[in-house]
N, C-alpha and C. Protein backbone atom coordinates (compact mmCIF):
# COMPACT_ATOMS: atom_id res chain seq x y z
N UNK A 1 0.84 -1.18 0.00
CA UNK A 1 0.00 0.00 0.00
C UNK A 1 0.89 1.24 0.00
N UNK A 2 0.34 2.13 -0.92
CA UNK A 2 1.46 2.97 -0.96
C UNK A 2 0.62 4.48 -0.34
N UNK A 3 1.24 5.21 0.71
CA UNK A 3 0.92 5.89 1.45
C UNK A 3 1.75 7.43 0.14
N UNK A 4 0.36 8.47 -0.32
CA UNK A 4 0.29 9.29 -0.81
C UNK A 4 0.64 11.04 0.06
N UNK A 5 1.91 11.60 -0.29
CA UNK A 5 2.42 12.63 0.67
C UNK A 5 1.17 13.39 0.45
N UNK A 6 0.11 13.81 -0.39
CA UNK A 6 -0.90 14.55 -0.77
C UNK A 6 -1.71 14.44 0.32
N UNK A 7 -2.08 13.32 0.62
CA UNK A 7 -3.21 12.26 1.47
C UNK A 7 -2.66 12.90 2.98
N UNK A 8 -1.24 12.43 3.10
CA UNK A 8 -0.64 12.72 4.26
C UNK A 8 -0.77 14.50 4.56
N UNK A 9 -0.59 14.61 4.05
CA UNK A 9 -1.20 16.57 3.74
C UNK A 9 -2.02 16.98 4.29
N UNK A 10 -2.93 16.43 3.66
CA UNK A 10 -4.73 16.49 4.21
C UNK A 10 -4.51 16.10 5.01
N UNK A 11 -4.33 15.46 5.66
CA UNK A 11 -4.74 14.55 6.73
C UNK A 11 -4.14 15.44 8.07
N UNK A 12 -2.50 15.95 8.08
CA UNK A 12 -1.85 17.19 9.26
C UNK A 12 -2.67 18.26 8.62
N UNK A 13 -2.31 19.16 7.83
CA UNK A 13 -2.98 20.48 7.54
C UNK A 13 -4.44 20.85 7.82
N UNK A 14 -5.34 19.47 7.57
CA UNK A 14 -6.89 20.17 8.05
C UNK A 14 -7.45 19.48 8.39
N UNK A 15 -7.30 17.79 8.51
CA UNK A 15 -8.15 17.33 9.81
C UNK A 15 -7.57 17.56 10.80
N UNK A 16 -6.45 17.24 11.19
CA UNK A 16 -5.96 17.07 12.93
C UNK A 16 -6.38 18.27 13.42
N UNK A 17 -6.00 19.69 12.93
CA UNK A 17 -6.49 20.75 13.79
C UNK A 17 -8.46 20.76 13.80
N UNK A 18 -8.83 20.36 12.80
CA UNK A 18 -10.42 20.06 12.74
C UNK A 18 -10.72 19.32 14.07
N UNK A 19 -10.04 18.20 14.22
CA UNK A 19 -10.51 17.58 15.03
C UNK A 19 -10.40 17.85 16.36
N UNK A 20 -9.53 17.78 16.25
CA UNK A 20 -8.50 18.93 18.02
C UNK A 20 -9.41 19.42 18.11
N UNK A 21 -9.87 20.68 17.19
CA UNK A 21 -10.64 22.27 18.01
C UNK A 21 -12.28 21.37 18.18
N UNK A 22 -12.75 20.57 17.63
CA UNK A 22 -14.17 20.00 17.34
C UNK A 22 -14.23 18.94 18.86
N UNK A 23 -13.13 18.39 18.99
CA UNK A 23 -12.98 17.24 20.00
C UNK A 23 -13.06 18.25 21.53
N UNK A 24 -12.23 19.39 21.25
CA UNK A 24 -12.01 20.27 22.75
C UNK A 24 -13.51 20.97 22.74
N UNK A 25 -14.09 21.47 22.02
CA UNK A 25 -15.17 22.05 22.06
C UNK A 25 -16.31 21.36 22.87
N UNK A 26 -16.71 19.72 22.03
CA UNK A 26 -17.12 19.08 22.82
C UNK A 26 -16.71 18.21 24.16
N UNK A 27 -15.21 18.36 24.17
CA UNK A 27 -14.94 18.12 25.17
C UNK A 27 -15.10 18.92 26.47
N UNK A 28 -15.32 20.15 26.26
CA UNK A 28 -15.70 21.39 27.68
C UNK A 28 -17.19 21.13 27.86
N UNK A 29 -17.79 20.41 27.08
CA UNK A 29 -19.44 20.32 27.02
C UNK A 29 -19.86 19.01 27.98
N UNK A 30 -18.84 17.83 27.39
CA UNK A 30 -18.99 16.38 27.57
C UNK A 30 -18.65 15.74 28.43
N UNK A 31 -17.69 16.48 28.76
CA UNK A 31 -16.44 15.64 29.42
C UNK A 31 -16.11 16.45 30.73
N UNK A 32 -14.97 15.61 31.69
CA UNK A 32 -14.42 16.83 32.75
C UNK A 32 -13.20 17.19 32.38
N UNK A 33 -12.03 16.16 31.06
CA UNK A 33 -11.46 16.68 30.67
C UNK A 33 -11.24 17.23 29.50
N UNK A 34 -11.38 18.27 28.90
CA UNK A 34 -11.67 18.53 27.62
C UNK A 34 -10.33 18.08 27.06
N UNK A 35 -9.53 19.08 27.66
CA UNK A 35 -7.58 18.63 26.87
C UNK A 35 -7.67 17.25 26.66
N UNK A 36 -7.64 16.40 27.05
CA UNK A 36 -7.62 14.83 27.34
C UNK A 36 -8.26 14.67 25.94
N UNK A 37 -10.01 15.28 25.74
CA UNK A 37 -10.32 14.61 24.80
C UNK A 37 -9.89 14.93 23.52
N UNK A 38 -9.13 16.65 23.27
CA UNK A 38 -8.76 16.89 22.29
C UNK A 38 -7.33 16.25 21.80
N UNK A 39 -6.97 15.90 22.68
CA UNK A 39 -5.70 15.12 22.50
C UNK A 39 -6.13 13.99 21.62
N UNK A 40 -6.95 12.81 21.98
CA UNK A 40 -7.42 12.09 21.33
C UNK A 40 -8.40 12.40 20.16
N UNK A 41 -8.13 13.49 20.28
CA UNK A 41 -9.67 13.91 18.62
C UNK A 41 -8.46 14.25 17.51
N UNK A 42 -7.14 14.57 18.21
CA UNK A 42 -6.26 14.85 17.21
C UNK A 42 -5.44 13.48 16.88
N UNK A 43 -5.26 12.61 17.98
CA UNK A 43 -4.82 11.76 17.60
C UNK A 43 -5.03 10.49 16.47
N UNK A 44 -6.69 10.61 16.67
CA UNK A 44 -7.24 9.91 15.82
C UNK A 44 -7.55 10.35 14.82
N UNK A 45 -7.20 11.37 14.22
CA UNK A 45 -7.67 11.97 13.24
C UNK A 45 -6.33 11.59 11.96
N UNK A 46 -5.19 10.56 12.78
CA UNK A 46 -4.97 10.08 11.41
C UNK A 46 -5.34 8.86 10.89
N UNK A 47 -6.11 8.28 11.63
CA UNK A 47 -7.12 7.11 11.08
C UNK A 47 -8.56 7.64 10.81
N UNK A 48 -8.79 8.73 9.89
CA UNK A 48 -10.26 9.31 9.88
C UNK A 48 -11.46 8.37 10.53
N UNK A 49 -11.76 7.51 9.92
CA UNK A 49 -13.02 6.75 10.14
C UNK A 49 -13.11 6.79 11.81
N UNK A 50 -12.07 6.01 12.54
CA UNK A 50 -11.93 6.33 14.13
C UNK A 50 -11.93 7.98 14.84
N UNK A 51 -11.76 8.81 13.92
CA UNK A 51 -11.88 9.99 14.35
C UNK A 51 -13.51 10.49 14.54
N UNK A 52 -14.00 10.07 13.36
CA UNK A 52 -15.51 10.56 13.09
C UNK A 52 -16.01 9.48 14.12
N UNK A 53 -16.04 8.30 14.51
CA UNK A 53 -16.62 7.11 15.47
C UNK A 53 -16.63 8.10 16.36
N UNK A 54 -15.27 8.45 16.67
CA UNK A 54 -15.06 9.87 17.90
C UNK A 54 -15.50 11.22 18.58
N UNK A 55 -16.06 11.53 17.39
CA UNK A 55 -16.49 12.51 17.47
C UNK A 55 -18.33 12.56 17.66
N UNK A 56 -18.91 11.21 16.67
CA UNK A 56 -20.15 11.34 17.02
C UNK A 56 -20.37 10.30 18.33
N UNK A 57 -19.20 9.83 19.31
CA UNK A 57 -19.46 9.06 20.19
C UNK A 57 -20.15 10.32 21.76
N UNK A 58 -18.74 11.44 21.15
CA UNK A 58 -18.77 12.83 21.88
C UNK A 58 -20.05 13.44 21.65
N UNK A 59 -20.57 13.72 20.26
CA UNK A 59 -22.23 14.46 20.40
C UNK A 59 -23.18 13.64 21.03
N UNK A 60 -23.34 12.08 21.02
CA UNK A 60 -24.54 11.17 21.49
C UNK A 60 -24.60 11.33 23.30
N UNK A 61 -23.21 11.59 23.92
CA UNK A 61 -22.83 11.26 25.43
C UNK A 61 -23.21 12.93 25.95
N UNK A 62 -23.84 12.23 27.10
CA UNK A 62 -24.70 13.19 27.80
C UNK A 62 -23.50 14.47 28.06
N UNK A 63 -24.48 15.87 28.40
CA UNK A 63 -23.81 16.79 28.68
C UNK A 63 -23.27 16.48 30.48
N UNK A 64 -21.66 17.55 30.67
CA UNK A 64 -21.81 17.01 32.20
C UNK A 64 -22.67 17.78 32.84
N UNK A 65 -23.09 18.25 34.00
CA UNK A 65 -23.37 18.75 35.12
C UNK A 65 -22.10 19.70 35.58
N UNK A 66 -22.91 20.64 35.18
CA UNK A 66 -22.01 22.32 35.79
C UNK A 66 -22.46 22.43 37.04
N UNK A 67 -21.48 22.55 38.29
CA UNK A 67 -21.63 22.97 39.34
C UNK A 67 -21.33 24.07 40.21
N UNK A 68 -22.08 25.27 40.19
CA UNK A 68 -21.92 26.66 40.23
C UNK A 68 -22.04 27.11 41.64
N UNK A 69 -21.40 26.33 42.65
CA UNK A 69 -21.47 26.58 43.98
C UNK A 69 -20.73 27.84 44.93
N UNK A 70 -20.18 28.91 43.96
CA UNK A 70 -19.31 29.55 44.56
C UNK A 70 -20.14 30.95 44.78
């Protein structure tokens, strides 16, 4: 299989940051750690298909509970 520098292109230049900023976004929504999840929204974003699994795993999962006790 021959791995295309073009492909590889796409893939750093405009998914990983896609995914990063899309993964942290819903990660401040979803999650308690957002960094954590953008780490992994970028990581996976060089296996696309596992990225997108990722990302709509993040929109289906409940929002957390904000706790405004101060």
């Amino acid at each position: 299989m021959n791995i295309n520098a073009t492909l590889f292109g796409q893939v750093v230049l405009v998914l990983l940051p896609l995914m990063a900023v899309l993964s942290y976004y819903l990660g401040k929504r979803k999650t308690q750690t957002p960094k954590l999840a953008a780490f992994f929204g970028a990581l996976l974003a060089f296996i696309p298909p596992f990225a997108l699994l990722y990302i709509m795993v993040l929109i289906i999962k409940n929002d957390v509970a904000v706790n405004h006790a101060a």
